[in-house]
N, C-alpha and C. Protein backbone atom coordinates (compact mmCIF):
# COMPACT_ATOMS: atom_id res chain seq x y z
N UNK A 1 0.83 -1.20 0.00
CA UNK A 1 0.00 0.00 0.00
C UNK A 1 0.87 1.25 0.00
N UNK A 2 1.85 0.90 0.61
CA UNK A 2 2.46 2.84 1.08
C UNK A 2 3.31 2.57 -0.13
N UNK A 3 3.98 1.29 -1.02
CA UNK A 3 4.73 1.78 -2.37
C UNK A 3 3.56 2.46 -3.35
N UNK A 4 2.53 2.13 -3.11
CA UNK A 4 1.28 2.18 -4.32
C UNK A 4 1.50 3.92 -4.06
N UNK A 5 1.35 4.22 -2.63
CA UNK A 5 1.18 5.75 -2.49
C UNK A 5 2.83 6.64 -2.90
N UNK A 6 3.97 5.81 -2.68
CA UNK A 6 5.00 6.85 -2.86
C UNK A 6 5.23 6.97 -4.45
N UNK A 7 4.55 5.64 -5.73
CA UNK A 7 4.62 5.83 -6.70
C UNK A 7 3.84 7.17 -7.11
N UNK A 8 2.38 7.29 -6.48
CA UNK A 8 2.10 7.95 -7.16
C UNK A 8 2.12 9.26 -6.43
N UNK A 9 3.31 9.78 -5.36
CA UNK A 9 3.83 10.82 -5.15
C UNK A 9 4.83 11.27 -5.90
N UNK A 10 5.60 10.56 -6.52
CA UNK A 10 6.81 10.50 -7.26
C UNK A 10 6.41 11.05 -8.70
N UNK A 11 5.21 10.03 -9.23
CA UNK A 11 4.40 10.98 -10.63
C UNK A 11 4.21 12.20 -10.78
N UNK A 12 3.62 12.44 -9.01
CA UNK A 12 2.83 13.55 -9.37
C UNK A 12 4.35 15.07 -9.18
N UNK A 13 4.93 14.31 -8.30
CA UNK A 13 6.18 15.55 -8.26
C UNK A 13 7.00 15.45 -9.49
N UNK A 14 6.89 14.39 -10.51
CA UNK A 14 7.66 14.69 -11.83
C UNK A 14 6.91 15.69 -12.90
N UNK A 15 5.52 15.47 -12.38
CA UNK A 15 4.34 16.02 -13.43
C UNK A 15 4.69 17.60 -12.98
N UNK A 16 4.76 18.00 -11.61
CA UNK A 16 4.76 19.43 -10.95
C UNK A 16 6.10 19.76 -11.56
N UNK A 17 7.30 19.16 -11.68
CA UNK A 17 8.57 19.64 -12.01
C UNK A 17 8.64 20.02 -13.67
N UNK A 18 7.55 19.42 -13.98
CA UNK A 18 8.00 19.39 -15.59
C UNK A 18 7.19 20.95 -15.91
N UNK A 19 6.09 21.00 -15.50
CA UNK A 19 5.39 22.14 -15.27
C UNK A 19 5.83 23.11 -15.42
N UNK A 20 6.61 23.02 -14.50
CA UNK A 20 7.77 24.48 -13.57
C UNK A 20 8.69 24.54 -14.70
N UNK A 21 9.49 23.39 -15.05
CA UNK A 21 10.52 23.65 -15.80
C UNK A 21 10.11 24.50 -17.59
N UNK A 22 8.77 24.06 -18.19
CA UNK A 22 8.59 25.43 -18.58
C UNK A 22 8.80 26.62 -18.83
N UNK A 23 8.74 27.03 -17.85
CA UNK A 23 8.81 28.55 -17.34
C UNK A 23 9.80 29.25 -16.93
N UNK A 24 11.38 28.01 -16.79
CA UNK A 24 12.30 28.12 -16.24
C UNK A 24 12.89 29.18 -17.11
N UNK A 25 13.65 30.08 -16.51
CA UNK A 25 14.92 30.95 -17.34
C UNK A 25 16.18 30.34 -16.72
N UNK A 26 17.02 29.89 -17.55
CA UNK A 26 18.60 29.63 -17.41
C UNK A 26 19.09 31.35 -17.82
N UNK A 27 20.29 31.15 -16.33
CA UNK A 27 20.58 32.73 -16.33
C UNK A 27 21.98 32.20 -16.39
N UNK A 28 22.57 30.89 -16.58
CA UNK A 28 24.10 30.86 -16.22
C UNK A 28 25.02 31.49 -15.58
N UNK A 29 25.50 32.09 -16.28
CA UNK A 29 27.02 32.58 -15.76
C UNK A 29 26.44 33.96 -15.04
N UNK A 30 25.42 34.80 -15.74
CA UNK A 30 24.66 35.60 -14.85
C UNK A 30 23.64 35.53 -13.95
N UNK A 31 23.60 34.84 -13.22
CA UNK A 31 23.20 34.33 -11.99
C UNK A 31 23.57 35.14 -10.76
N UNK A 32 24.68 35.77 -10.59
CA UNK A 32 25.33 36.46 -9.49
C UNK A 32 24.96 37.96 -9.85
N UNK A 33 25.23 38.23 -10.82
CA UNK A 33 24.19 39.76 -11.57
C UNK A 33 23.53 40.18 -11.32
N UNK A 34 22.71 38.57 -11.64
CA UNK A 34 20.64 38.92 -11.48
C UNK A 34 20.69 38.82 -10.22
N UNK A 35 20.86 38.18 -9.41
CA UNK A 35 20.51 38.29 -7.69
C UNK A 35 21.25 39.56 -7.41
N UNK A 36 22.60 40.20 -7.62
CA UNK A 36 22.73 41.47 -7.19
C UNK A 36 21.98 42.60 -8.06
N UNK A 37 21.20 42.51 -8.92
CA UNK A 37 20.65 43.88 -9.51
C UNK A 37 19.25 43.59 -9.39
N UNK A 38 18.74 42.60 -8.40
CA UNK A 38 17.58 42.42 -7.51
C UNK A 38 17.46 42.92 -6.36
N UNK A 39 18.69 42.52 -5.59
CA UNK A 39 18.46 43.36 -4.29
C UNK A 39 19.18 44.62 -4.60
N UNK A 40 19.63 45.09 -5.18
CA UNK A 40 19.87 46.98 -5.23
C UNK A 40 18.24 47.14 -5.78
N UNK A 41 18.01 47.01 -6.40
CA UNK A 41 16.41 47.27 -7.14
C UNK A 41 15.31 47.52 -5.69
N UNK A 42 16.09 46.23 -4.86
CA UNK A 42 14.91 46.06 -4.12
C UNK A 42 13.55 45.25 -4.23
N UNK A 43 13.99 44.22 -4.75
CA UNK A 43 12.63 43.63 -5.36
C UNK A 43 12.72 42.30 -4.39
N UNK A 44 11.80 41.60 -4.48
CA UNK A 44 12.04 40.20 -3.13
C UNK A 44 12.08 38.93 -4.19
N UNK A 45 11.29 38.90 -5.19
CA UNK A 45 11.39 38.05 -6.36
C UNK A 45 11.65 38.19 -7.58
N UNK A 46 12.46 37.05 -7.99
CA UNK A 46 12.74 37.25 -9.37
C UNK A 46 11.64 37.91 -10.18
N UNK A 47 10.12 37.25 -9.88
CA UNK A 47 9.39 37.51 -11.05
C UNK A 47 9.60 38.74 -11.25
N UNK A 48 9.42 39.70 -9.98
CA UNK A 48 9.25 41.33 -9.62
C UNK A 48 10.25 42.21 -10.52
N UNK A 49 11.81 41.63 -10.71
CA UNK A 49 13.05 42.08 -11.47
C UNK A 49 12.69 41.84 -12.84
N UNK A 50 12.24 40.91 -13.45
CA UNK A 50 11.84 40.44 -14.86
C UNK A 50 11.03 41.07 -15.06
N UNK A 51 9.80 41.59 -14.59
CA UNK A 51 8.71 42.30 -14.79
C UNK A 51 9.13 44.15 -15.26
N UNK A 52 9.90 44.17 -14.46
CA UNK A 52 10.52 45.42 -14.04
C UNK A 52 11.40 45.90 -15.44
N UNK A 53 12.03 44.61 -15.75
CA UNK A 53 13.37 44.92 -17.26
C UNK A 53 12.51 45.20 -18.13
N UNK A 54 11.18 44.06 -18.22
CA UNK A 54 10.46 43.86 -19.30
C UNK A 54 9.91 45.21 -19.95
N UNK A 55 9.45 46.04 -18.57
CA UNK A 55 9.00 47.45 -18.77
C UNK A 55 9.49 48.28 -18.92
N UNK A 56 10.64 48.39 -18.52
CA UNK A 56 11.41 49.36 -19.02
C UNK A 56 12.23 49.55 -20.24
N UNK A 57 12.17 48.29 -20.91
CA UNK A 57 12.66 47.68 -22.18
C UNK A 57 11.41 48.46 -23.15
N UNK A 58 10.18 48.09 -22.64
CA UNK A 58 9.18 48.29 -23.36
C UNK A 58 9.09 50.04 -23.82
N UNK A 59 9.47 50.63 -22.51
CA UNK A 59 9.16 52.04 -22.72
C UNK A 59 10.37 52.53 -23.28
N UNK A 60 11.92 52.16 -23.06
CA UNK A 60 12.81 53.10 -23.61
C UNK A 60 13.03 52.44 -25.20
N UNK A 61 12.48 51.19 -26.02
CA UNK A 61 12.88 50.94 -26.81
C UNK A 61 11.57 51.39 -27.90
N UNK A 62 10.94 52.02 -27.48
CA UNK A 62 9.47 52.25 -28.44
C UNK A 62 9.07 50.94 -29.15
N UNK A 63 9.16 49.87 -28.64
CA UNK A 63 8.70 48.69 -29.01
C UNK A 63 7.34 48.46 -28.69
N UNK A 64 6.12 47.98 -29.25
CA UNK A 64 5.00 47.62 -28.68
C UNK A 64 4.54 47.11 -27.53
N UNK A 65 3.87 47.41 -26.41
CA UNK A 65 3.96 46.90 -24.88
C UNK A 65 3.60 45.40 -25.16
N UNK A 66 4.44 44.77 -24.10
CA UNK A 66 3.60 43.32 -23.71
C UNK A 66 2.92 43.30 -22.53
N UNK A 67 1.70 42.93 -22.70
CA UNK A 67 0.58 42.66 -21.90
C UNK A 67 1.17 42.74 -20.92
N UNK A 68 1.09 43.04 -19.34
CA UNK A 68 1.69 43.15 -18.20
C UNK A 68 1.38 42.03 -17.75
N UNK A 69 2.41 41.49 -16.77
CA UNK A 69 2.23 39.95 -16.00
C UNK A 69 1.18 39.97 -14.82
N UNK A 70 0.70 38.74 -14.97
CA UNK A 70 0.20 39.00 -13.57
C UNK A 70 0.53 38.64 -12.44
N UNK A 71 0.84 38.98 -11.15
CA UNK A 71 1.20 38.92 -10.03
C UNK A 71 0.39 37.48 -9.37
């Protein structure tokens, strides 16, 4: 009984990971960047810093807005 249940904990956390991974951004080698030009920004989450480039990209490049994220 409890393998029957850890199999299908194991599914369901591969199903949640694959999900996530999606959405993932690989920042590599800038990884130490993005976490320091987060906290000078002041922001608590990544999403908050990405949101933040996105818009300001949007406004200084006269490029067409993208729909704003939602929180």
């Amino acid at each position: 009984m409890s393998s029957s249940k850890d199999t299908q904990r194991s599914q369901r956390r591969r199903e949640l990971d694959a999900r996530r991974s999606k959405s993932r951004v690989r920042l590599g080698s800038c990884l130490q960047s993005w976490g320091q030009l987060k906290e000078k920004l002041g922001f608590s989450h990544h999403s908050e810093l990405a949101q933040h480039l996105l818009e300001r990209y949007n406004t200084c490049s006269g490029k067409p807005q993208i729909p704003s994220l939602k929180a």
